[in-house]
PDB file of N, CA and C in Angstrom:
ATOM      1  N   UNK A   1      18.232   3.749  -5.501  1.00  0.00           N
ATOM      2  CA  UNK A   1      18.210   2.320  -5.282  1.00  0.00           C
ATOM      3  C   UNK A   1      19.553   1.741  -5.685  1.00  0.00           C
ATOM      4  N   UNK A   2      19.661   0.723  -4.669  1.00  0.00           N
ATOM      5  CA  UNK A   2      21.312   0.244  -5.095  1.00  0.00           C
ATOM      6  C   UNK A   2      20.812  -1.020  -5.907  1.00  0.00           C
ATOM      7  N   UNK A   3      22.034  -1.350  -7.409  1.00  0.00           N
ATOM      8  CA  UNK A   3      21.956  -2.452  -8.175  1.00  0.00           C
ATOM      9  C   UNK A   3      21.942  -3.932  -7.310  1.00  0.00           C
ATOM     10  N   UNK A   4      22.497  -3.775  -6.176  1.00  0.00           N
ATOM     11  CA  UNK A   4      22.269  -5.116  -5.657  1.00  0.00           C
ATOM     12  C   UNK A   4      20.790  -5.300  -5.538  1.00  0.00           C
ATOM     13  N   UNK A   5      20.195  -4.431  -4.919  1.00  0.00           N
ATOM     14  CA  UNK A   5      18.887  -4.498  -4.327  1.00  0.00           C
ATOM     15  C   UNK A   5      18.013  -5.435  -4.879  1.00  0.00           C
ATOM     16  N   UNK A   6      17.538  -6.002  -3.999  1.00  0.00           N
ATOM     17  CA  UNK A   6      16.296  -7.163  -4.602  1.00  0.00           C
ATOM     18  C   UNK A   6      14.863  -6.665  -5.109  1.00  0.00           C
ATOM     19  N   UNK A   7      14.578  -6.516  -6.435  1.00  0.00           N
ATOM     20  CA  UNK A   7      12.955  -6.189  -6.285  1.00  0.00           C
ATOM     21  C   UNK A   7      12.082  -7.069  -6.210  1.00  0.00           C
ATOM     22  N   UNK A   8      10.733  -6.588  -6.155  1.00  0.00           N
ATOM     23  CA  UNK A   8       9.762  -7.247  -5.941  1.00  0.00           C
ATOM     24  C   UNK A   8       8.557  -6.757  -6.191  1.00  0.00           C
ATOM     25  N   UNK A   9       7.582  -7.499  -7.030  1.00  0.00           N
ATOM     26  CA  UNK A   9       6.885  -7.562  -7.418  1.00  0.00           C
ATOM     27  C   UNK A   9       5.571  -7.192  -6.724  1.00  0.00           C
ATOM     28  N   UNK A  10       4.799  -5.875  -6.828  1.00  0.00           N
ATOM     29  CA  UNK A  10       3.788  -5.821  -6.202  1.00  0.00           C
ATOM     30  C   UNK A  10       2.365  -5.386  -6.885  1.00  0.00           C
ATOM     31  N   UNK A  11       1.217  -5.186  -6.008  1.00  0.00           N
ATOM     32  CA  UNK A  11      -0.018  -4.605  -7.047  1.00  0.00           C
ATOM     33  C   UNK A  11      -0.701  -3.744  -6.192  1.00  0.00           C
ATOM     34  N   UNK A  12      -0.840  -2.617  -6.295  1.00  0.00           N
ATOM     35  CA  UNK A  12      -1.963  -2.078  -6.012  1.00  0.00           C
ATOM     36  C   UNK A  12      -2.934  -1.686  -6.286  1.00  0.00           C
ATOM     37  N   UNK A  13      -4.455  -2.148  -5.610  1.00  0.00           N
ATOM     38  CA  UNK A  13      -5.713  -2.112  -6.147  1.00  0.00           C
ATOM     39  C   UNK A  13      -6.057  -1.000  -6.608  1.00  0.00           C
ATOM     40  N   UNK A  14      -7.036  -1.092  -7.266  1.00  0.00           N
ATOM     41  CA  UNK A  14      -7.583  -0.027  -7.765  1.00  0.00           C
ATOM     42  C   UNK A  14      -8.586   0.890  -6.903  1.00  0.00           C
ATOM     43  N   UNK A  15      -8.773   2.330  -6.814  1.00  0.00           N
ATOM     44  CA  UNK A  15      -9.480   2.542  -5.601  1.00  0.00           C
ATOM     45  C   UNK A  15     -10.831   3.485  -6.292  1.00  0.00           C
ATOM     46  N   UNK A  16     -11.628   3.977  -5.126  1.00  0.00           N
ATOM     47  CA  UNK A  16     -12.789   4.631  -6.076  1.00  0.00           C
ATOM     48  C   UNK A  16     -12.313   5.802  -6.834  1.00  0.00           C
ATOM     49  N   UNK A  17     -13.356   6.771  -7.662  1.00  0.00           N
ATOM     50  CA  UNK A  17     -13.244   7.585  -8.339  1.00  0.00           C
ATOM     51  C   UNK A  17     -12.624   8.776  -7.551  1.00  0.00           C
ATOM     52  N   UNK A  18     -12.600   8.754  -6.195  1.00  0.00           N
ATOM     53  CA  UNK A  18     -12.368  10.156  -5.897  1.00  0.00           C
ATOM     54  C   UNK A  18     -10.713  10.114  -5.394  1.00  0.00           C
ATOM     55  N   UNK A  19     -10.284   9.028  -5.502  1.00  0.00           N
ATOM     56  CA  UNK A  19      -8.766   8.709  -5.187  1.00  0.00           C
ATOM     57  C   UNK A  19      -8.297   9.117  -5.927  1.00  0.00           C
ATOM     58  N   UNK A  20      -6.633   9.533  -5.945  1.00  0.00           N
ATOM     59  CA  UNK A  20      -5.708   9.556  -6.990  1.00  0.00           C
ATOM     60  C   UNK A  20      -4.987   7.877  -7.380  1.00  0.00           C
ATOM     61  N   UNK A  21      -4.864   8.582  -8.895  1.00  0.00           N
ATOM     62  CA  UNK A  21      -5.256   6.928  -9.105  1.00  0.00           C
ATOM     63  C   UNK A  21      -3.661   6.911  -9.274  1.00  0.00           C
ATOM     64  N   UNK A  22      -2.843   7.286  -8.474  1.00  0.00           N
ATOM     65  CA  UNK A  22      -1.322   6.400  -7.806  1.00  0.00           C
ATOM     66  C   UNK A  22      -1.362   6.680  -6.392  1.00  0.00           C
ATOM     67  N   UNK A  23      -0.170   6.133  -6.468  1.00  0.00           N
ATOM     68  CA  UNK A  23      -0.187   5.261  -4.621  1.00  0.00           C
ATOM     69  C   UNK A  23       1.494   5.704  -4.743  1.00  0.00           C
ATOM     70  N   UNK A  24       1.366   6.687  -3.126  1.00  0.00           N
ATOM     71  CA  UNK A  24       2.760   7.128  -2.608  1.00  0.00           C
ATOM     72  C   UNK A  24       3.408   6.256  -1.596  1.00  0.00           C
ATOM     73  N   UNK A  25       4.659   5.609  -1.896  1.00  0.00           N
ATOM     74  CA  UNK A  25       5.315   5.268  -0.636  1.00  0.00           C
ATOM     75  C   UNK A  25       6.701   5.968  -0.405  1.00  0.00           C
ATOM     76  N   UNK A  26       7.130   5.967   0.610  1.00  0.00           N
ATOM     77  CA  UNK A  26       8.392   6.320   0.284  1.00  0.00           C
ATOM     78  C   UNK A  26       9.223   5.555   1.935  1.00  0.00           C
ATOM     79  N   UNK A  27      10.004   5.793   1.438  1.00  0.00           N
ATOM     80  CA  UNK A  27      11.290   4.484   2.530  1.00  0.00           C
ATOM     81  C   UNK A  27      12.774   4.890   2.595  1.00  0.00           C
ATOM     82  N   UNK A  28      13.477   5.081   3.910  1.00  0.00           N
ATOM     83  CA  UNK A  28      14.894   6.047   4.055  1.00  0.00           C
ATOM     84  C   UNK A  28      14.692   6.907   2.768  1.00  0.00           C
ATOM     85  N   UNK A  29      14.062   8.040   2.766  1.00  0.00           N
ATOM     86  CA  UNK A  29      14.349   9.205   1.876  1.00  0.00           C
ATOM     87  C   UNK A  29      14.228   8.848   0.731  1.00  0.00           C
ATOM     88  N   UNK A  30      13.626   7.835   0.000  1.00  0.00           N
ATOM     89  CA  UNK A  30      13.288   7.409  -1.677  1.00  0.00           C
ATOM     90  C   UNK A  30      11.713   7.344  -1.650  1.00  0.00           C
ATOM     91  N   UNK A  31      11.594   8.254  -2.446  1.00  0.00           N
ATOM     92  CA  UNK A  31       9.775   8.200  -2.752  1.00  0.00           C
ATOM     93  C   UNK A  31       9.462   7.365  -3.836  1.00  0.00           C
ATOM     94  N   UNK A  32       8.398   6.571  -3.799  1.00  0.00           N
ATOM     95  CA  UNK A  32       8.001   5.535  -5.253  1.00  0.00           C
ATOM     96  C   UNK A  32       6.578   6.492  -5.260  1.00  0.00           C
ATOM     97  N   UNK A  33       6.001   6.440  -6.787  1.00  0.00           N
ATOM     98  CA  UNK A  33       5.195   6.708  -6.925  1.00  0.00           C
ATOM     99  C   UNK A  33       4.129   5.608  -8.178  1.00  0.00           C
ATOM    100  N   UNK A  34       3.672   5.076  -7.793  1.00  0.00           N
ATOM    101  CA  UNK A  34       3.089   3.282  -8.261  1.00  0.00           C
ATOM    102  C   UNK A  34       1.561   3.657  -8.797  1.00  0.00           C
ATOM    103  N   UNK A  35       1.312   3.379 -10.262  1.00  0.00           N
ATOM    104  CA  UNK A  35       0.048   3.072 -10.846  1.00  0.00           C
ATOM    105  C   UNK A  35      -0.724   2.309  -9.758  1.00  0.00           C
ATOM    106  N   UNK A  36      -2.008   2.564  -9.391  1.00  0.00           N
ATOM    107  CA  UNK A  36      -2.953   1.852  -9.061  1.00  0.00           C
ATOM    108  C   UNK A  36      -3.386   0.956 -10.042  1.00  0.00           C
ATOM    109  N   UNK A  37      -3.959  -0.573  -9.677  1.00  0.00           N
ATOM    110  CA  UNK A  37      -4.197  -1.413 -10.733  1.00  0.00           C
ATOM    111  C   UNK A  37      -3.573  -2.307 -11.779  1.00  0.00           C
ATOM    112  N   UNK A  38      -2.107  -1.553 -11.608  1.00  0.00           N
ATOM    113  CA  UNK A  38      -1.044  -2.270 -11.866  1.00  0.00           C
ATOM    114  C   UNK A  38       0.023  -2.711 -11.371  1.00  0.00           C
ATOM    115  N   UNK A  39       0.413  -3.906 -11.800  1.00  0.00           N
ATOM    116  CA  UNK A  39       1.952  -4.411 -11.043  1.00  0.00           C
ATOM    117  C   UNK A  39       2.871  -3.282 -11.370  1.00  0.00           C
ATOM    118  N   UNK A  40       3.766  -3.217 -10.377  1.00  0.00           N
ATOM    119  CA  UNK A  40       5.068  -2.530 -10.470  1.00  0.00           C
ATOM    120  C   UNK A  40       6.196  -3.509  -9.705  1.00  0.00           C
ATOM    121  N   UNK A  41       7.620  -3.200 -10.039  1.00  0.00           N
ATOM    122  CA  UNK A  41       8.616  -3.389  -9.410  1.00  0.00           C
ATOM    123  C   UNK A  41       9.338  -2.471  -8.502  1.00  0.00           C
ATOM    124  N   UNK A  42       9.812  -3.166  -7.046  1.00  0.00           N
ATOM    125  CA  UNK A  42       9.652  -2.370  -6.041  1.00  0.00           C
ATOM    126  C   UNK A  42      10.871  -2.902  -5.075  1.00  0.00           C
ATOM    127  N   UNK A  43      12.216  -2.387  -4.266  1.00  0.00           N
ATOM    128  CA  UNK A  43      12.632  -2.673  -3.768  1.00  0.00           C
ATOM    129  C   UNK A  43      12.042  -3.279  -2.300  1.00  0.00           C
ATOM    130  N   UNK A  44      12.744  -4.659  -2.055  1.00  0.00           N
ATOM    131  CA  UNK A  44      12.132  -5.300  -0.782  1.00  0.00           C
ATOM    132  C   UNK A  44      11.418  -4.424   0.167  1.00  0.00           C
ATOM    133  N   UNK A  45      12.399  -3.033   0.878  1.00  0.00           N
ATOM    134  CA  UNK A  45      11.678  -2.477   1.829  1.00  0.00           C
ATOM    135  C   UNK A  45      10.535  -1.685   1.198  1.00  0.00           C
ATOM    136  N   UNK A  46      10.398  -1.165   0.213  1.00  0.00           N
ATOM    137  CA  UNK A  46       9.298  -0.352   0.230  1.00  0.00           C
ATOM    138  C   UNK A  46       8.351  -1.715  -0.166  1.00  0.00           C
ATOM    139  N   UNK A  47       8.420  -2.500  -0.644  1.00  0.00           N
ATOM    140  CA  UNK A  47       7.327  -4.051  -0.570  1.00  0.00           C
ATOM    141  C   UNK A  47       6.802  -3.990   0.649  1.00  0.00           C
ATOM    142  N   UNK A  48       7.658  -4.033   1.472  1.00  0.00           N
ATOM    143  CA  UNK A  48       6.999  -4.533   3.276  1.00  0.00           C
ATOM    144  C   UNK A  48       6.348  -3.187   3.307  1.00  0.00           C
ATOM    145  N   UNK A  49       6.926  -1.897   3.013  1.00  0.00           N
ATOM    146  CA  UNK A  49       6.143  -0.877   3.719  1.00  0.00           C
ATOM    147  C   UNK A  49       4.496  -1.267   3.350  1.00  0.00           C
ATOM    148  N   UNK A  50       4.699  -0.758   1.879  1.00  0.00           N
ATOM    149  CA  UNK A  50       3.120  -0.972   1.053  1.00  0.00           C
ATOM    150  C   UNK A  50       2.559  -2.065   2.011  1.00  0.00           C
ATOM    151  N   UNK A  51       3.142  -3.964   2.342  1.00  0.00           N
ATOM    152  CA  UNK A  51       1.709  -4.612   3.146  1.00  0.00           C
ATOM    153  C   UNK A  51       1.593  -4.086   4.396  1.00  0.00           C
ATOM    154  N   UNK A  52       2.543  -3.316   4.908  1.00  0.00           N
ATOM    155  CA  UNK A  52       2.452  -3.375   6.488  1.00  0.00           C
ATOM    156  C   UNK A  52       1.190  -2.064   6.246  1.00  0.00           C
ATOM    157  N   UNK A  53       0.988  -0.975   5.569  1.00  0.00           N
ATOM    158  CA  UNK A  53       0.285   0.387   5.465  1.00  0.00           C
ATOM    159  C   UNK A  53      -0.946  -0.749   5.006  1.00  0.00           C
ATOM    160  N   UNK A  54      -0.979  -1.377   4.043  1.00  0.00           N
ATOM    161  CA  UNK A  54      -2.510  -2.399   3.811  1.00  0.00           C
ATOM    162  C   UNK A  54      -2.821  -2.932   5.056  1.00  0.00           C
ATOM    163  N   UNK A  55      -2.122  -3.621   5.265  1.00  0.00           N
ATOM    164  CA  UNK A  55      -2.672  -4.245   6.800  1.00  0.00           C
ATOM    165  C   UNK A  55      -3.205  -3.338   7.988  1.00  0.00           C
ATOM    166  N   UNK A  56      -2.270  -2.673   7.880  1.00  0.00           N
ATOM    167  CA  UNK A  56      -3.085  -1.070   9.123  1.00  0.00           C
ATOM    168  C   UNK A  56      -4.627  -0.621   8.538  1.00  0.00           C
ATOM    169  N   UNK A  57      -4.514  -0.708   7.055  1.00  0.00           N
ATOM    170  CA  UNK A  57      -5.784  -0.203   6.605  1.00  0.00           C
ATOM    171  C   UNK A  57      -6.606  -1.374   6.773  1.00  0.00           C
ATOM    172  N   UNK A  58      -6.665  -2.143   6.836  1.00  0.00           N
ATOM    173  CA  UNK A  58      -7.631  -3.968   6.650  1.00  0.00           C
ATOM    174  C   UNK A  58      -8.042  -3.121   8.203  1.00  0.00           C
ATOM    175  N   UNK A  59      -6.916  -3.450   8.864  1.00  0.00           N
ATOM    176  CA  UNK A  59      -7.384  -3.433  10.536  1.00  0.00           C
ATOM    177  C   UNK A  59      -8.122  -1.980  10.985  1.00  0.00           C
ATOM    178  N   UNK A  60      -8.009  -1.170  10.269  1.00  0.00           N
ATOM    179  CA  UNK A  60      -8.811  -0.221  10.529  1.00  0.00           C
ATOM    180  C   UNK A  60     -10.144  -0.292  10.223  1.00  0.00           C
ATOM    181  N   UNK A  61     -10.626  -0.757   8.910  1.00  0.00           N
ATOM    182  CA  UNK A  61     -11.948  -1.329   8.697  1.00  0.00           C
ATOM    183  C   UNK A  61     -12.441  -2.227   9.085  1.00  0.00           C
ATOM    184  N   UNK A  62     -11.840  -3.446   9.963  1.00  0.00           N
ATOM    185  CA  UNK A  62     -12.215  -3.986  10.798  1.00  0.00           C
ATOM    186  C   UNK A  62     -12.438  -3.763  11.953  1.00  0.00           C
ATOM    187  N   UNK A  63     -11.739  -2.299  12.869  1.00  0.00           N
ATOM    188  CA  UNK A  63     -12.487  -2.039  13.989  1.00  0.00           C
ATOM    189  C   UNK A  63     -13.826  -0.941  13.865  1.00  0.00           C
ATOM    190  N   UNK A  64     -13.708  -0.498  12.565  1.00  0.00           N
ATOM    191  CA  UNK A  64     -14.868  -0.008  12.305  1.00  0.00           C
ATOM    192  C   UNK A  64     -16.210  -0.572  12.432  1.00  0.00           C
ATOM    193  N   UNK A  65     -16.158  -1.670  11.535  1.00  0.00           N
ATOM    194  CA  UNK A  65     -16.936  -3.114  11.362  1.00  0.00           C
ATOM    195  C   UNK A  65     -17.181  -2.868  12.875  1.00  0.00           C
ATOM    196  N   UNK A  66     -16.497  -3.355  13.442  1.00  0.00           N
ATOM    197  CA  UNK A  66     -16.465  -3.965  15.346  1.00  0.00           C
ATOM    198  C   UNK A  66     -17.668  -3.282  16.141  1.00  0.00           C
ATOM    199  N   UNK A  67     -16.910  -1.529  15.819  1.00  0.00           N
ATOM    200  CA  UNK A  67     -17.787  -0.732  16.148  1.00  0.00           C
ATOM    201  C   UNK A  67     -19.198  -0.494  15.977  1.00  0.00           C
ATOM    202  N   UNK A  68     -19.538  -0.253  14.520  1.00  0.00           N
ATOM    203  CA  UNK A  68     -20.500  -0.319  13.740  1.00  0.00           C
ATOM    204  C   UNK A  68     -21.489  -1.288  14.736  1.00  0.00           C
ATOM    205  N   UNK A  69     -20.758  -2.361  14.293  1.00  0.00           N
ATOM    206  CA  UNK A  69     -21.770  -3.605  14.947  1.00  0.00           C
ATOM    207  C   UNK A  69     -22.222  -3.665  16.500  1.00  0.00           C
ATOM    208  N   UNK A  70     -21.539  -3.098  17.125  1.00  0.00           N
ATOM    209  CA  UNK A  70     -21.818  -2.885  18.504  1.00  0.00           C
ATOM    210  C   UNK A  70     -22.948  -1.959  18.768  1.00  0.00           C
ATOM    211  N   UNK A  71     -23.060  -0.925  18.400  1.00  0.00           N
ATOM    212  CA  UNK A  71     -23.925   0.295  18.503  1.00  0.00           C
ATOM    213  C   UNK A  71     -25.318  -0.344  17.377  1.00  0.00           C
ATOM    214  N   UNK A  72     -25.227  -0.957  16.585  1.00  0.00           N
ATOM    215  CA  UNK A  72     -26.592  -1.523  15.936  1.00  0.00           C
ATOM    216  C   UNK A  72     -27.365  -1.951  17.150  1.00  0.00           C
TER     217      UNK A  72
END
């Protein structure tokens, strides 16, 4: 990470028992490896990665939902 770099403040939830309880991102060739449940500090791009990978996951359980509900 370069000293200019902006961080930023993020959280990731806590997940069930059978998860590992950290959370991998990684961004141009730098891997973070982030407590679940706790804030960490995080350069801007790996920030966006982490919501953009949440948001894919939201939207995945929502076409589940979709599904689900269709076939009831």
């Amino acid at each position: 990470m370069k000293e200019s770099e902006k961080l930023v403040e993020v959280f990731i939830p806590r997940s069930g028992a059978n998860q590992d309880p950290n959370y991998f991102v990684g961004v141009n060739g730098v891997s973070y490896i982030l407590p679940r449940g706790k804030k960490s500090r995080v350069p801007a791009a790996a920030a966006a990665e982490i919501a953009r990978a949440q948001a894919a996951e939201d939207a995945m359980y929502e076409a589940q939902e979709t599904l689900r509900s269709k076939t009831d």
